[in-house]
PDB file of N, CA and C in Angstrom:
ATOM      1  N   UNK A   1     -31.268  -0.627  22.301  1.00  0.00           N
ATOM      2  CA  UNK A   1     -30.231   0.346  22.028  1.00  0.00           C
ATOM      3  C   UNK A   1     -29.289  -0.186  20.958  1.00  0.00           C
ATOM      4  N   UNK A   2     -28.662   0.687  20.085  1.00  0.00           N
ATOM      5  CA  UNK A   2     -28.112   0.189  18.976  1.00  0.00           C
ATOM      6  C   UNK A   2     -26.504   0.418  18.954  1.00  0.00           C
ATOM      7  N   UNK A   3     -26.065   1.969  18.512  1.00  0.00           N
ATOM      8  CA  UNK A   3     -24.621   1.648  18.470  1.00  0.00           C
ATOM      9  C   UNK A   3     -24.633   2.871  19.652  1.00  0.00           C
ATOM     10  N   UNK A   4     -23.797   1.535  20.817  1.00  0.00           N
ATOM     11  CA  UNK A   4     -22.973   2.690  21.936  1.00  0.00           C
ATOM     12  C   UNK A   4     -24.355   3.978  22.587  1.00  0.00           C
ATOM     13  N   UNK A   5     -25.851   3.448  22.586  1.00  0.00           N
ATOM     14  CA  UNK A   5     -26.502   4.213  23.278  1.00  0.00           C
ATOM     15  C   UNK A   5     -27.455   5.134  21.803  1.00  0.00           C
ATOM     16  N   UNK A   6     -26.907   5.082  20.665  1.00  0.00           N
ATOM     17  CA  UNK A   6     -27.913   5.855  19.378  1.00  0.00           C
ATOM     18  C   UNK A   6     -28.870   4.384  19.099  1.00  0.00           C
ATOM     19  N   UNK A   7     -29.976   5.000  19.270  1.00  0.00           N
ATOM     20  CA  UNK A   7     -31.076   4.046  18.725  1.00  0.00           C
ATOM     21  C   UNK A   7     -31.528   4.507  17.189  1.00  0.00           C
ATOM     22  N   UNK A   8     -32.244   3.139  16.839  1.00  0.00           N
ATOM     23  CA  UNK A   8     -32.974   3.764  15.425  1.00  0.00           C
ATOM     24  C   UNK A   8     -33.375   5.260  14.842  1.00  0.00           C
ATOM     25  N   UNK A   9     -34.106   5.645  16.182  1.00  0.00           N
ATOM     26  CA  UNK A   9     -35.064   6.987  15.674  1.00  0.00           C
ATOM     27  C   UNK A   9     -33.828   7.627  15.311  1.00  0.00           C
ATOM     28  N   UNK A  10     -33.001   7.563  16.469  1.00  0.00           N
ATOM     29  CA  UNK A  10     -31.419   8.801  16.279  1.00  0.00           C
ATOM     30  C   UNK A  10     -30.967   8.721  15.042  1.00  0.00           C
ATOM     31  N   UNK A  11     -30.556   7.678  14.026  1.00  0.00           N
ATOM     32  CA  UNK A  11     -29.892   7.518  13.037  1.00  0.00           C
ATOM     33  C   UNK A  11     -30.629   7.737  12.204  1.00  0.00           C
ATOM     34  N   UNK A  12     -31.875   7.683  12.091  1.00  0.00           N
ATOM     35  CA  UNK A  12     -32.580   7.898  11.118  1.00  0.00           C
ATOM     36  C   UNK A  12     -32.499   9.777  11.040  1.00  0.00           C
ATOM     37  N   UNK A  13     -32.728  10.459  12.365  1.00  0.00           N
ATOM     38  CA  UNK A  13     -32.684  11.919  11.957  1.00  0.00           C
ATOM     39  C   UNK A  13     -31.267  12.150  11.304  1.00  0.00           C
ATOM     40  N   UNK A  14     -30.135  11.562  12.045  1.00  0.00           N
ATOM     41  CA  UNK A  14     -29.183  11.798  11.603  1.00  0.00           C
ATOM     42  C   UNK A  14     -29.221  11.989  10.051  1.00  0.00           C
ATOM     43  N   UNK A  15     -29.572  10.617   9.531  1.00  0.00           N
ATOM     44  CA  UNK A  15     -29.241  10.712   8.022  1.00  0.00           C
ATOM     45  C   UNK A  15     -30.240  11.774   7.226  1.00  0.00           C
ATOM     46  N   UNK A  16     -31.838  11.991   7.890  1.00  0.00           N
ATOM     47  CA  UNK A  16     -31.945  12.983   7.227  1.00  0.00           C
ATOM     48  C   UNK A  16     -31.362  14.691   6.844  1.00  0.00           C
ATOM     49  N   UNK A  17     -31.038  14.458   8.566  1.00  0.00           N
ATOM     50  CA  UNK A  17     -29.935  16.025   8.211  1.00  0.00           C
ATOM     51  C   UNK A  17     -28.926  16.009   7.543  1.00  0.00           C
ATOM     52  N   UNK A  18     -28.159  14.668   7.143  1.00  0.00           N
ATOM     53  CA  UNK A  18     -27.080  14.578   6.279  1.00  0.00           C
ATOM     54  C   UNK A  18     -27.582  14.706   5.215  1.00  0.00           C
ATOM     55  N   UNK A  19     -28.996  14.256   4.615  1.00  0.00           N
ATOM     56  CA  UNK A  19     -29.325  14.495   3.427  1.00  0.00           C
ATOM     57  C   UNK A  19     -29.823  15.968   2.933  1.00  0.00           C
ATOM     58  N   UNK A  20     -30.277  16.527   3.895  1.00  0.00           N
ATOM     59  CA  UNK A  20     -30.499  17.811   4.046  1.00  0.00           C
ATOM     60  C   UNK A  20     -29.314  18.599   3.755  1.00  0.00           C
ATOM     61  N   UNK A  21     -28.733  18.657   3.977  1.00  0.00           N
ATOM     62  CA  UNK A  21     -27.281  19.642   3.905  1.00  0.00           C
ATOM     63  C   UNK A  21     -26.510  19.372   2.834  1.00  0.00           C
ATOM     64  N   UNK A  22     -26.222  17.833   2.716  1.00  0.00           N
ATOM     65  CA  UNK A  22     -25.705  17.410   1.510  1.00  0.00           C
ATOM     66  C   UNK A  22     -26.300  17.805  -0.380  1.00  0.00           C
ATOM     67  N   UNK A  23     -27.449  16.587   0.285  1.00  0.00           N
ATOM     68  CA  UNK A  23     -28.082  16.732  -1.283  1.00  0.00           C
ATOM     69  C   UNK A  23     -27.986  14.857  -1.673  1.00  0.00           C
ATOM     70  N   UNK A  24     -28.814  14.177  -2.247  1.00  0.00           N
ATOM     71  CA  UNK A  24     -27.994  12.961  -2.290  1.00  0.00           C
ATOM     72  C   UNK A  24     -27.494  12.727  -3.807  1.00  0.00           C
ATOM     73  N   UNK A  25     -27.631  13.907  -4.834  1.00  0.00           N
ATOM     74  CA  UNK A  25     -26.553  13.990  -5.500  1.00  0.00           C
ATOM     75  C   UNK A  25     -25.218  14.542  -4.873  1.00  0.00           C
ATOM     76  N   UNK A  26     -24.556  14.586  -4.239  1.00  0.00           N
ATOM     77  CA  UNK A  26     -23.603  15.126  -3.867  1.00  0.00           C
ATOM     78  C   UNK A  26     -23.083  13.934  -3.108  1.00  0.00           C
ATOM     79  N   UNK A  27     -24.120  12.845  -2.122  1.00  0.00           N
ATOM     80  CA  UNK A  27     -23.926  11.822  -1.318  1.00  0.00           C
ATOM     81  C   UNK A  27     -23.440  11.042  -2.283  1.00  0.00           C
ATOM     82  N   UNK A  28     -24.366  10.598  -3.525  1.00  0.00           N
ATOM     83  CA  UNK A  28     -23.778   9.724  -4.122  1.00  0.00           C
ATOM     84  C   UNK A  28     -22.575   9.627  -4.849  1.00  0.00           C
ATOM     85  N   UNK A  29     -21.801  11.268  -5.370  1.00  0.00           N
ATOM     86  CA  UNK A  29     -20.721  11.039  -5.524  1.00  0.00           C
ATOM     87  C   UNK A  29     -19.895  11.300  -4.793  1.00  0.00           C
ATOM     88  N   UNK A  30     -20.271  11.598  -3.467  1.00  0.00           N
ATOM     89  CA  UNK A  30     -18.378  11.220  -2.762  1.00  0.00           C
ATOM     90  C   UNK A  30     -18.592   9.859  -2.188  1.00  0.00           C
ATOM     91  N   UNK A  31     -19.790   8.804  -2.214  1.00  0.00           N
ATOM     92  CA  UNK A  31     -19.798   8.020  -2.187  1.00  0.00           C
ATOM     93  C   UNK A  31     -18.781   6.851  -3.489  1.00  0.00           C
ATOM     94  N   UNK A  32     -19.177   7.146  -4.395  1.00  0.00           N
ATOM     95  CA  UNK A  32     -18.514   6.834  -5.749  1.00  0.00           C
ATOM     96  C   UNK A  32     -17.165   6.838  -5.426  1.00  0.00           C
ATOM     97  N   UNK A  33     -16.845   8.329  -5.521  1.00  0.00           N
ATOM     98  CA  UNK A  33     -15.284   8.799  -5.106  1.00  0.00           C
ATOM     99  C   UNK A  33     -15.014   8.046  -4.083  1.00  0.00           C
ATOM    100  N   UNK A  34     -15.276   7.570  -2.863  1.00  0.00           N
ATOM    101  CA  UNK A  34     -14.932   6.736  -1.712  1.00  0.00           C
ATOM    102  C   UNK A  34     -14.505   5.105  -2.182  1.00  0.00           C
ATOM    103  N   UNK A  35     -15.447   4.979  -3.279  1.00  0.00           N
ATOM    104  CA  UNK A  35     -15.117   3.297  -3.426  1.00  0.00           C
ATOM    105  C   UNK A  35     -14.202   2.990  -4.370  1.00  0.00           C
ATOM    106  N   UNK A  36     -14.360   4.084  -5.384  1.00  0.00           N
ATOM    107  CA  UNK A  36     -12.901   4.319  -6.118  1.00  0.00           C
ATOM    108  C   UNK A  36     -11.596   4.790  -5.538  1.00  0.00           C
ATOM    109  N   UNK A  37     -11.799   4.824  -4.648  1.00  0.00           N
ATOM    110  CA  UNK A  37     -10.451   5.087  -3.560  1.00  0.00           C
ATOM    111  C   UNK A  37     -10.204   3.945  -3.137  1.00  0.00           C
ATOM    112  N   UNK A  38     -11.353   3.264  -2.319  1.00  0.00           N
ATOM    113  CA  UNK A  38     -10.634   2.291  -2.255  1.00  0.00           C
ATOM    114  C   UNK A  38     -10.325   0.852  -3.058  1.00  0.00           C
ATOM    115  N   UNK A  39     -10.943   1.030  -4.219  1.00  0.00           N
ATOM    116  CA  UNK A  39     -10.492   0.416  -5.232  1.00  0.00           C
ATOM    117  C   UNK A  39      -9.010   0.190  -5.660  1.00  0.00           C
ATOM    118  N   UNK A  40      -8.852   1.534  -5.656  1.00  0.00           N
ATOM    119  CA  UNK A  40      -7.558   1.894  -6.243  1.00  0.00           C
ATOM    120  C   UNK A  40      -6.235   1.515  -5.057  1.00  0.00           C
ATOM    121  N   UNK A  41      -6.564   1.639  -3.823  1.00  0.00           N
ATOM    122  CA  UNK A  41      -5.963   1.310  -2.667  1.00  0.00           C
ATOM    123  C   UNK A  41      -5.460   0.422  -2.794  1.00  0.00           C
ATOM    124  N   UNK A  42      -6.654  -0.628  -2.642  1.00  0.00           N
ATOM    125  CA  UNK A  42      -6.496  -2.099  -2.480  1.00  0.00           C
ATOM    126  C   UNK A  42      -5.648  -2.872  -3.747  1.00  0.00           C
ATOM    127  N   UNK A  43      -5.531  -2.313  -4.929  1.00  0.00           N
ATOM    128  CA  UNK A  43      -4.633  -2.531  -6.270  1.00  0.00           C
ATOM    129  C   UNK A  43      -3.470  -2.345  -6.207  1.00  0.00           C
ATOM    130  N   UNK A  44      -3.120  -1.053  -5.242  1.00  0.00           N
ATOM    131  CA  UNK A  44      -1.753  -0.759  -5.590  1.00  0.00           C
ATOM    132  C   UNK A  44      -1.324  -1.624  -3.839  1.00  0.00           C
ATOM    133  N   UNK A  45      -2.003  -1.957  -3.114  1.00  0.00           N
ATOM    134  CA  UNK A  45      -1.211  -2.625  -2.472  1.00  0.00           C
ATOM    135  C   UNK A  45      -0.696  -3.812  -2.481  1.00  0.00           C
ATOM    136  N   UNK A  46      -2.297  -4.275  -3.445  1.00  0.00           N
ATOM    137  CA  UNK A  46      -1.923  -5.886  -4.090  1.00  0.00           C
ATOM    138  C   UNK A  46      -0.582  -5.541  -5.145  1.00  0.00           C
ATOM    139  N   UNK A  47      -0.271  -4.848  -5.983  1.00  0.00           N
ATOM    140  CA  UNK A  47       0.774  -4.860  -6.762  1.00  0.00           C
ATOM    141  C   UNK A  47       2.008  -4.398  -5.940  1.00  0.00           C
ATOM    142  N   UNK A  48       2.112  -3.548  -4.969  1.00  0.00           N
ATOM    143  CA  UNK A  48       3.262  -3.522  -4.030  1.00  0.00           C
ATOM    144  C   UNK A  48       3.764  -4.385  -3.425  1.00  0.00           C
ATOM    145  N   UNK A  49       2.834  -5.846  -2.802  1.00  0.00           N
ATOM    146  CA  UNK A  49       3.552  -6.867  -2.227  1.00  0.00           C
ATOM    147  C   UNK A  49       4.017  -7.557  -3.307  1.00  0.00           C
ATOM    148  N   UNK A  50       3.373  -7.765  -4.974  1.00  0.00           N
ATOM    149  CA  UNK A  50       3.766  -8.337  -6.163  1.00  0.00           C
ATOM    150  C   UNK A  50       5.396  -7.841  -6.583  1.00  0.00           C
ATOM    151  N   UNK A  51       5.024  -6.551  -6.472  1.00  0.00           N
ATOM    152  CA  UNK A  51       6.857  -5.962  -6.982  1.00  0.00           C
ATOM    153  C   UNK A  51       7.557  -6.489  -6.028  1.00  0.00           C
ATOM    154  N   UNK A  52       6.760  -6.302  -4.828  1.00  0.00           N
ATOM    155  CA  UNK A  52       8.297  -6.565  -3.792  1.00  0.00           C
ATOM    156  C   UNK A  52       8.993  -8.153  -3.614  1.00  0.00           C
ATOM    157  N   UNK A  53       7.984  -9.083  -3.899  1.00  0.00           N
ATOM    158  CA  UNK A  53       8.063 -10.352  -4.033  1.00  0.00           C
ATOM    159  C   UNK A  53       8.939 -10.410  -5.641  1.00  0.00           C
ATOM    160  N   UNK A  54       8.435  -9.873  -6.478  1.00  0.00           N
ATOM    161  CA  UNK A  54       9.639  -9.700  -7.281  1.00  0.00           C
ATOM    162  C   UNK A  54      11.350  -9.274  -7.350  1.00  0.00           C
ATOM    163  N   UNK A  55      11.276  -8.676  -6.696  1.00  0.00           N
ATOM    164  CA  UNK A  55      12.707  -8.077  -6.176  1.00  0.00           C
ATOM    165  C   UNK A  55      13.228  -8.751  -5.645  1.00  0.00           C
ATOM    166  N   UNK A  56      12.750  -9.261  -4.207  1.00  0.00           N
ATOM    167  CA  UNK A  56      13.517  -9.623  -3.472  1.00  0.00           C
ATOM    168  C   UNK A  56      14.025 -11.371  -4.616  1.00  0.00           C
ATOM    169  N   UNK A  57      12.988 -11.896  -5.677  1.00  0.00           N
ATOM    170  CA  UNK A  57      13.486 -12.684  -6.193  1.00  0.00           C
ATOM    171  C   UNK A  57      14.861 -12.611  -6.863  1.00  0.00           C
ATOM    172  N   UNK A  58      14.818 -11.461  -7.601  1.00  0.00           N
ATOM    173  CA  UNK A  58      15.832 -10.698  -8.005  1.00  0.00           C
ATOM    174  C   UNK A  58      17.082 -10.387  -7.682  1.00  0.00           C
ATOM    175  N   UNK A  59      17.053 -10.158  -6.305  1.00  0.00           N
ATOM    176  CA  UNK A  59      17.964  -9.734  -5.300  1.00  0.00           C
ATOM    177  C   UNK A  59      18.788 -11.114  -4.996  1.00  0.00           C
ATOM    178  N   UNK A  60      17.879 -12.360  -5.137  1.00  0.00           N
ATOM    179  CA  UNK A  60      18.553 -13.932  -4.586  1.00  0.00           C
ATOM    180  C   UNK A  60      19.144 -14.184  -5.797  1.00  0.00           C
ATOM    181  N   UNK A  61      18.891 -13.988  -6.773  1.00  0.00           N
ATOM    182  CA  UNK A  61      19.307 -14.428  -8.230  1.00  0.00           C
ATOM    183  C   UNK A  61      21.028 -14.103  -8.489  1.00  0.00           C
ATOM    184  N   UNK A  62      20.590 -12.645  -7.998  1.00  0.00           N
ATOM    185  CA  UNK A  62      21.878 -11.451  -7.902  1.00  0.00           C
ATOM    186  C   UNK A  62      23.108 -12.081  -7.055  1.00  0.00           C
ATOM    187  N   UNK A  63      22.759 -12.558  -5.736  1.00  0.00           N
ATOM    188  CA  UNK A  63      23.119 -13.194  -4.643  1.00  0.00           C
ATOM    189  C   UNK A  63      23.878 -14.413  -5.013  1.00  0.00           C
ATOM    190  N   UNK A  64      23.151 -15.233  -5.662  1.00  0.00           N
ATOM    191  CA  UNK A  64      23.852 -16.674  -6.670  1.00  0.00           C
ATOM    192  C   UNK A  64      24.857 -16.386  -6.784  1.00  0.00           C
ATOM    193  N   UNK A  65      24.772 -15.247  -8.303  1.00  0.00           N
ATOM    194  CA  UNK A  65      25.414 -15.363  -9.419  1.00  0.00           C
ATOM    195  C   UNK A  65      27.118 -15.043  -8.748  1.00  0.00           C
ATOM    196  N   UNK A  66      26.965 -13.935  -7.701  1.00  0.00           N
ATOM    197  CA  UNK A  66      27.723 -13.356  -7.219  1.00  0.00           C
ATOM    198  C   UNK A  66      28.788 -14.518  -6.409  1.00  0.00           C
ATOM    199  N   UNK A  67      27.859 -15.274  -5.727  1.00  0.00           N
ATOM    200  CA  UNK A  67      28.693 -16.410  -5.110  1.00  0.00           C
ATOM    201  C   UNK A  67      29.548 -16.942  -6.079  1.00  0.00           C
ATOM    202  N   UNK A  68      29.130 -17.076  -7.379  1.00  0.00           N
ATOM    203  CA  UNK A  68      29.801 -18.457  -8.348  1.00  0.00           C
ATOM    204  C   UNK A  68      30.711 -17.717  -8.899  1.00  0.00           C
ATOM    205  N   UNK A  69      30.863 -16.351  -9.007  1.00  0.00           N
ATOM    206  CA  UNK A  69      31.797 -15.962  -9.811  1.00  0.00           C
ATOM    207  C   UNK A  69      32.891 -15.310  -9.114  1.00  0.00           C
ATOM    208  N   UNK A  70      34.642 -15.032 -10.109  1.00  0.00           N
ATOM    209  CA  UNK A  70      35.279 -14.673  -9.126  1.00  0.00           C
ATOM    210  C   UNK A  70      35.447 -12.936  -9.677  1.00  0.00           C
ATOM    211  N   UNK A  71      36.092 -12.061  -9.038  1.00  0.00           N
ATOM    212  CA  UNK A  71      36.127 -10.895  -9.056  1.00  0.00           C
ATOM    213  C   UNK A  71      37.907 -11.247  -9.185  1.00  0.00           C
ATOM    214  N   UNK A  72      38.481 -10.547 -10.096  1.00  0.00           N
ATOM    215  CA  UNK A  72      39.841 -10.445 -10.513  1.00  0.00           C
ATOM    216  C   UNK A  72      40.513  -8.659 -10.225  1.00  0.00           C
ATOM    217  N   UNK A  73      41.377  -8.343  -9.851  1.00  0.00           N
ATOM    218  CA  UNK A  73      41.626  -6.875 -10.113  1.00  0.00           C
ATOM    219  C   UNK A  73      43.333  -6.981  -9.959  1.00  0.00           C
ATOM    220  N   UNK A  74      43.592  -5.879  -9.244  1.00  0.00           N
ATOM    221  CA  UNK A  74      45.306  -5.946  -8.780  1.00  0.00           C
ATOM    222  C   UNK A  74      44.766  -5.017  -7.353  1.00  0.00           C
ATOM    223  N   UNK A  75      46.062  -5.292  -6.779  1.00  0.00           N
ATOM    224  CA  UNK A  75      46.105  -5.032  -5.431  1.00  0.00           C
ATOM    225  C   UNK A  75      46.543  -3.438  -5.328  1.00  0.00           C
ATOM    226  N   UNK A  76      46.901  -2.540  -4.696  1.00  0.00           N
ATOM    227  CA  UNK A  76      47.812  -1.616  -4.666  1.00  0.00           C
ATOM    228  C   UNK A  76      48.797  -1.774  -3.838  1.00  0.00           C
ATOM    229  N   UNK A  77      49.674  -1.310  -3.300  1.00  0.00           N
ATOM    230  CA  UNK A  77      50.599  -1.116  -1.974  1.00  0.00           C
ATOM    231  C   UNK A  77      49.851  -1.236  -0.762  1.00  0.00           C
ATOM    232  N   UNK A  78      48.852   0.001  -0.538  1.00  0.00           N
ATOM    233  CA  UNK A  78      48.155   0.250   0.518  1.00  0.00           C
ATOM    234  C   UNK A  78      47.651  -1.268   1.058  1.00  0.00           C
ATOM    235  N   UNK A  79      46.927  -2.033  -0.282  1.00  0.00           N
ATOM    236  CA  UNK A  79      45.850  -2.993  -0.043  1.00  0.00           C
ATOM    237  C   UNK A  79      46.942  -4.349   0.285  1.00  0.00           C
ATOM    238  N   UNK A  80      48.330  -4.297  -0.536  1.00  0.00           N
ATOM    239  CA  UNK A  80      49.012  -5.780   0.185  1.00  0.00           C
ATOM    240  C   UNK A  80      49.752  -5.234   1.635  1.00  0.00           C
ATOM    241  N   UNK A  81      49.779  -3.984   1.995  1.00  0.00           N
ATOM    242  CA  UNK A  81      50.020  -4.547   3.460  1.00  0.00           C
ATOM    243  C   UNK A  81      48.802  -4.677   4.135  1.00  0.00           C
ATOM    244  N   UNK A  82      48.134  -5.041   3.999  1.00  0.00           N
ATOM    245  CA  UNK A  82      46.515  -4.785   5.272  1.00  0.00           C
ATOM    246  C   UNK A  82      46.187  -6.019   4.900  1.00  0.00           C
ATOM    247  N   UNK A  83      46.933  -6.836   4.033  1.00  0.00           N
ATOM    248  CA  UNK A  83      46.830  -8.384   3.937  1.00  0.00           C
ATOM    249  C   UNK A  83      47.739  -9.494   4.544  1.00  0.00           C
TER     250      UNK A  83
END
């Protein structure tokens, strides 16, 4: 027995009725279309953890600069009593 109780003979009709109905021009391109999907998947997720690893570099850089420097302004009324 093969998968979950379908034996050979089973899969084999199977695929002929898939080819039957389909066509295996038609198989082979949503086959195509399938691997170019996930082609394309697997790229933009590899470049999504890339940006994000970028940013967040970005974000620490930001973080630094911010520590080292001072911020100057004037106060108002409101802001020197709440001090």
């Amino acid at each position: 027995m093969g998968f979950g109780g379908i034996g050979i003979p089973s899969l084999i009709l199977i695929l002929i009725i898939v080819i039957l109905l389909f066509g295996t021009k038609r198989l082979r391109g949503m086959g195509s279309d399938l691997g170019s999907a996930l082609k394309n998947f697997k790229k933009s997720v590899k470049d999504g953890t890339a940006e994000k690893n970028e940013t967040d570099a970005e974000d620490d850089k930001v973080e630094d600069q911010s520590a080292k420097s001072v911020i100057e302004g004037e106060a108002t009324e409101k802001d020197k009593d709440k001090v």
